[in-house]
N, C-alpha and C. Protein backbone atom coordinates (compact mmCIF):
# COMPACT_ATOMS: atom_id res chain seq x y z
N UNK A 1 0.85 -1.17 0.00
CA UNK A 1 0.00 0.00 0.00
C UNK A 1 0.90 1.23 0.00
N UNK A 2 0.38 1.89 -0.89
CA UNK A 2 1.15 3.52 -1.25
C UNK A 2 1.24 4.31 0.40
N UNK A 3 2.64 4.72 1.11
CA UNK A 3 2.67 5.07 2.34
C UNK A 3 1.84 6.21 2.45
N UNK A 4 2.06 7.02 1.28
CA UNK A 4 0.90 8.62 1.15
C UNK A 4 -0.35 8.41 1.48
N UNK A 5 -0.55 6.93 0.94
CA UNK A 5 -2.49 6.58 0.75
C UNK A 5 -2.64 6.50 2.87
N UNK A 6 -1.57 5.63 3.34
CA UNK A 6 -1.84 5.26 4.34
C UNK A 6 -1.94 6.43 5.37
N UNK A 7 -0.97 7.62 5.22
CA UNK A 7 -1.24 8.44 5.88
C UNK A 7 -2.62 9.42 5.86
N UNK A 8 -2.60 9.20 4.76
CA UNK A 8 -3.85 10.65 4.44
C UNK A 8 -5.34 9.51 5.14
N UNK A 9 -5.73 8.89 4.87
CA UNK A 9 -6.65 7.67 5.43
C UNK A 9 -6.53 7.86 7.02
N UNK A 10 -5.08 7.62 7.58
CA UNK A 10 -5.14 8.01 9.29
C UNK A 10 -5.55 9.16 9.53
N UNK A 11 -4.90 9.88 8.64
CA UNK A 11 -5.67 11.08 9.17
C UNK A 11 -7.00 11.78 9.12
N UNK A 12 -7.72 10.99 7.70
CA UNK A 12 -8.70 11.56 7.86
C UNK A 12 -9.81 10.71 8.87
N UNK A 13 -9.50 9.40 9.35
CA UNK A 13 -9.94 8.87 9.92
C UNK A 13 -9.72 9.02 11.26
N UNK A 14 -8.92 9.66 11.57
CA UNK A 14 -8.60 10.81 13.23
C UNK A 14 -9.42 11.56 13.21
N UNK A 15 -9.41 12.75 12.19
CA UNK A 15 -10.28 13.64 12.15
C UNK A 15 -11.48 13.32 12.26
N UNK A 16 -12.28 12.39 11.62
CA UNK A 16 -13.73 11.87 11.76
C UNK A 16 -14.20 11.79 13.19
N UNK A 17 -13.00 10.99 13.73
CA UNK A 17 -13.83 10.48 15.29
C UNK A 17 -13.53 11.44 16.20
N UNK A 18 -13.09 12.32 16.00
CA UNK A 18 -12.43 13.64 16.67
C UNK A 18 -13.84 14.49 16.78
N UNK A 19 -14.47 14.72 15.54
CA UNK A 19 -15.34 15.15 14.60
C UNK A 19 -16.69 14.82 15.51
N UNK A 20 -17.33 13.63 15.80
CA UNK A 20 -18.17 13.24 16.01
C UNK A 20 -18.60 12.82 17.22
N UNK A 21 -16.95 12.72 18.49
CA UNK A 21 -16.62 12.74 19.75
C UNK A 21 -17.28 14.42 19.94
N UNK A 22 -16.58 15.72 19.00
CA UNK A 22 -16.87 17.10 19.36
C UNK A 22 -18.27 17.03 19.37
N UNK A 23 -18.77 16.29 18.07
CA UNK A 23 -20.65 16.77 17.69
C UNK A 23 -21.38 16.46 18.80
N UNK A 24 -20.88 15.31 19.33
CA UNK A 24 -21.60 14.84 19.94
C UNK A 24 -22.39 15.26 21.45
N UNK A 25 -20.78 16.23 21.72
CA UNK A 25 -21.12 16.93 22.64
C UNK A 25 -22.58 18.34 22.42
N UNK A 26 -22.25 19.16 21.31
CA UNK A 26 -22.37 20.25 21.31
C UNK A 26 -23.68 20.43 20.30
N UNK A 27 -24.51 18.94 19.65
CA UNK A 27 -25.76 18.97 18.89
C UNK A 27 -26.87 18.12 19.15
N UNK A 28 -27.50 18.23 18.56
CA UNK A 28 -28.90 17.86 19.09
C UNK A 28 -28.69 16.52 18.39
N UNK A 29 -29.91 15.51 18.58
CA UNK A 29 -29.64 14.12 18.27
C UNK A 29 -29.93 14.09 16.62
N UNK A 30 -31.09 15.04 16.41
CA UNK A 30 -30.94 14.83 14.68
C UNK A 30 -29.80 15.46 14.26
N UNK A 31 -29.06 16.51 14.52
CA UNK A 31 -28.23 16.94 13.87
C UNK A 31 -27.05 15.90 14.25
N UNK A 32 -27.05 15.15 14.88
CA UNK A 32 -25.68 13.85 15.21
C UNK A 32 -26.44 12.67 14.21
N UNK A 33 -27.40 12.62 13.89
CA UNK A 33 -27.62 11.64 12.93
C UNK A 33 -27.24 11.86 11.67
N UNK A 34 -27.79 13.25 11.40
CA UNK A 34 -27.10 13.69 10.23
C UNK A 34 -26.12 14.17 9.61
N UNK A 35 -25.26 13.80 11.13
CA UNK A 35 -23.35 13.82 11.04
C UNK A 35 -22.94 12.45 10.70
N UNK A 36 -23.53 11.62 11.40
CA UNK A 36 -23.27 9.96 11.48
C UNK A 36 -23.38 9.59 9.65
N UNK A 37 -24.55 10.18 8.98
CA UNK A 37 -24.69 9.89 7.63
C UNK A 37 -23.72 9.72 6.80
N UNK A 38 -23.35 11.19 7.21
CA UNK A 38 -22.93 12.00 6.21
C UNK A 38 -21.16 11.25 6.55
N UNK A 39 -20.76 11.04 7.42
CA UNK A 39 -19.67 10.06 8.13
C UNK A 39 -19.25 9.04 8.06
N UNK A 40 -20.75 8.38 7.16
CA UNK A 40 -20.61 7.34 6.67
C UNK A 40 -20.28 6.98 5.32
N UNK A 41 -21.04 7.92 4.63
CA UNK A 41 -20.91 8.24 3.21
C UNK A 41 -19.36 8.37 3.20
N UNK A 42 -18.73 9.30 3.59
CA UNK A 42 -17.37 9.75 3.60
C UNK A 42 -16.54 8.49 3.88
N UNK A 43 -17.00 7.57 4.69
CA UNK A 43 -16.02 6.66 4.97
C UNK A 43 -16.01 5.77 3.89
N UNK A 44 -17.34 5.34 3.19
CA UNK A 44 -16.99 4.22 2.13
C UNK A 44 -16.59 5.26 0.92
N UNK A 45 -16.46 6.36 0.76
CA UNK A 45 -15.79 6.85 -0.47
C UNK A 45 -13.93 6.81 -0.16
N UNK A 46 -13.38 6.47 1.08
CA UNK A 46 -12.20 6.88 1.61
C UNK A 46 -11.97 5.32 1.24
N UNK A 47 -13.28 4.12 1.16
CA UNK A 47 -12.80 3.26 1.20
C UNK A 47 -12.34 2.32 -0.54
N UNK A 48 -13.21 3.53 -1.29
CA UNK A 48 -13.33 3.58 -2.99
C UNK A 48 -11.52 3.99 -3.53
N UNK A 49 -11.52 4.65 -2.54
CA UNK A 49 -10.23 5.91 -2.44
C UNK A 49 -8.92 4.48 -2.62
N UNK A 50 -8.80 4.38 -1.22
CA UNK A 50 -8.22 3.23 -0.85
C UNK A 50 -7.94 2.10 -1.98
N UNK A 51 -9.15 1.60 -2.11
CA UNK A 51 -9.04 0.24 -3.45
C UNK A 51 -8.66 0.98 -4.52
N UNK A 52 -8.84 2.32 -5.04
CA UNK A 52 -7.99 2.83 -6.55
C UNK A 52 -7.06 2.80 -6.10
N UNK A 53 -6.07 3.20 -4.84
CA UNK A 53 -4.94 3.59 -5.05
C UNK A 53 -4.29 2.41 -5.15
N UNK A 54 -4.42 1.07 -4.08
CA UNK A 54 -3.78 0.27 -4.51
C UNK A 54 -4.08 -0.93 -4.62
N UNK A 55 -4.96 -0.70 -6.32
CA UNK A 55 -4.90 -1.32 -7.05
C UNK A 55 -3.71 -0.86 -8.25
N UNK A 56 -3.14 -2.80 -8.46
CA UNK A 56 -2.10 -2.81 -9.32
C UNK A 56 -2.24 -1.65 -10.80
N UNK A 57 -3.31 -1.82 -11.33
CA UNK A 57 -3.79 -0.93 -11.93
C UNK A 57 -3.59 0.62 -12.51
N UNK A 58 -3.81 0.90 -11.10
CA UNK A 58 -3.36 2.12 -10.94
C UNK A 58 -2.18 2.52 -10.80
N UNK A 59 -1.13 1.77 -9.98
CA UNK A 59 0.35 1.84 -9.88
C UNK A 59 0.62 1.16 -11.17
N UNK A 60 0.33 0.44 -12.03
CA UNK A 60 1.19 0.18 -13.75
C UNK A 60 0.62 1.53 -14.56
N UNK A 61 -0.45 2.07 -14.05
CA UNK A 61 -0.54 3.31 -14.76
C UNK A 61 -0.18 4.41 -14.42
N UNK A 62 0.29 4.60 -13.57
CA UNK A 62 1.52 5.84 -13.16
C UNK A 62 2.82 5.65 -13.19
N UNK A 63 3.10 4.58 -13.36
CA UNK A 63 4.59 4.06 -13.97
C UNK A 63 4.42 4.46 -15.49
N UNK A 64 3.47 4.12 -16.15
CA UNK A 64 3.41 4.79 -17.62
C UNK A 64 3.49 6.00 -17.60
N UNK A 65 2.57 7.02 -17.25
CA UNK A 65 2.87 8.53 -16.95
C UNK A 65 3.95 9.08 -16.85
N UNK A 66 4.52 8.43 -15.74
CA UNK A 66 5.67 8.52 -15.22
C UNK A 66 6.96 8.19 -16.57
N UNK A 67 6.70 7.35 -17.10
CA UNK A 67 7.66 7.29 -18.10
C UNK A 67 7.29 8.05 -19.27
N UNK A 68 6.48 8.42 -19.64
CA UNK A 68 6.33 9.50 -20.96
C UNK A 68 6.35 10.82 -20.30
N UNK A 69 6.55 11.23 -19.32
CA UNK A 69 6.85 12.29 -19.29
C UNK A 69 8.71 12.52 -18.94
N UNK A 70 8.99 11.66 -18.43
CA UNK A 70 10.81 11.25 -18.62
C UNK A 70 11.45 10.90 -20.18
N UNK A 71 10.23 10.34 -21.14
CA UNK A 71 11.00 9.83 -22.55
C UNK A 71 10.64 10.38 -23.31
């Protein structure tokens, strides 16, 4: 796994529960549901995120990039 992918993922996955530890304090229960949603959504797109980056796929196609812009 790409070390960049792994960091940016911790972190945004710090931030989330950071996020929802704060909401939780300071909103009402619908507005924490409609943090939780929206928290969720975010997490399976982080998890879309994740499977492009490393997939082989994607790393043989930035090795191409990577070489036409060097040749």
């Amino acid at each position: 796994m790409n070390v960049t992918a792994v960091a940016i993922v911790a972190i945004l996955a710090g931030s989330l529960v950071s996020l929802i530890k704060y909401l939780r304090q300071t909103t009402s229960s619908d507005q924490v549901k409609s943090l939780e949603t929206e928290v969720d959504r975010l997490r399976e797109r982080v998890q879309v995120l994740e499977e492009i980056v490393t997939d082989n796929k994607y790393t043989l196609n930035k090795e191409f990039e990577n070489l036409k812009k060097t040749g």
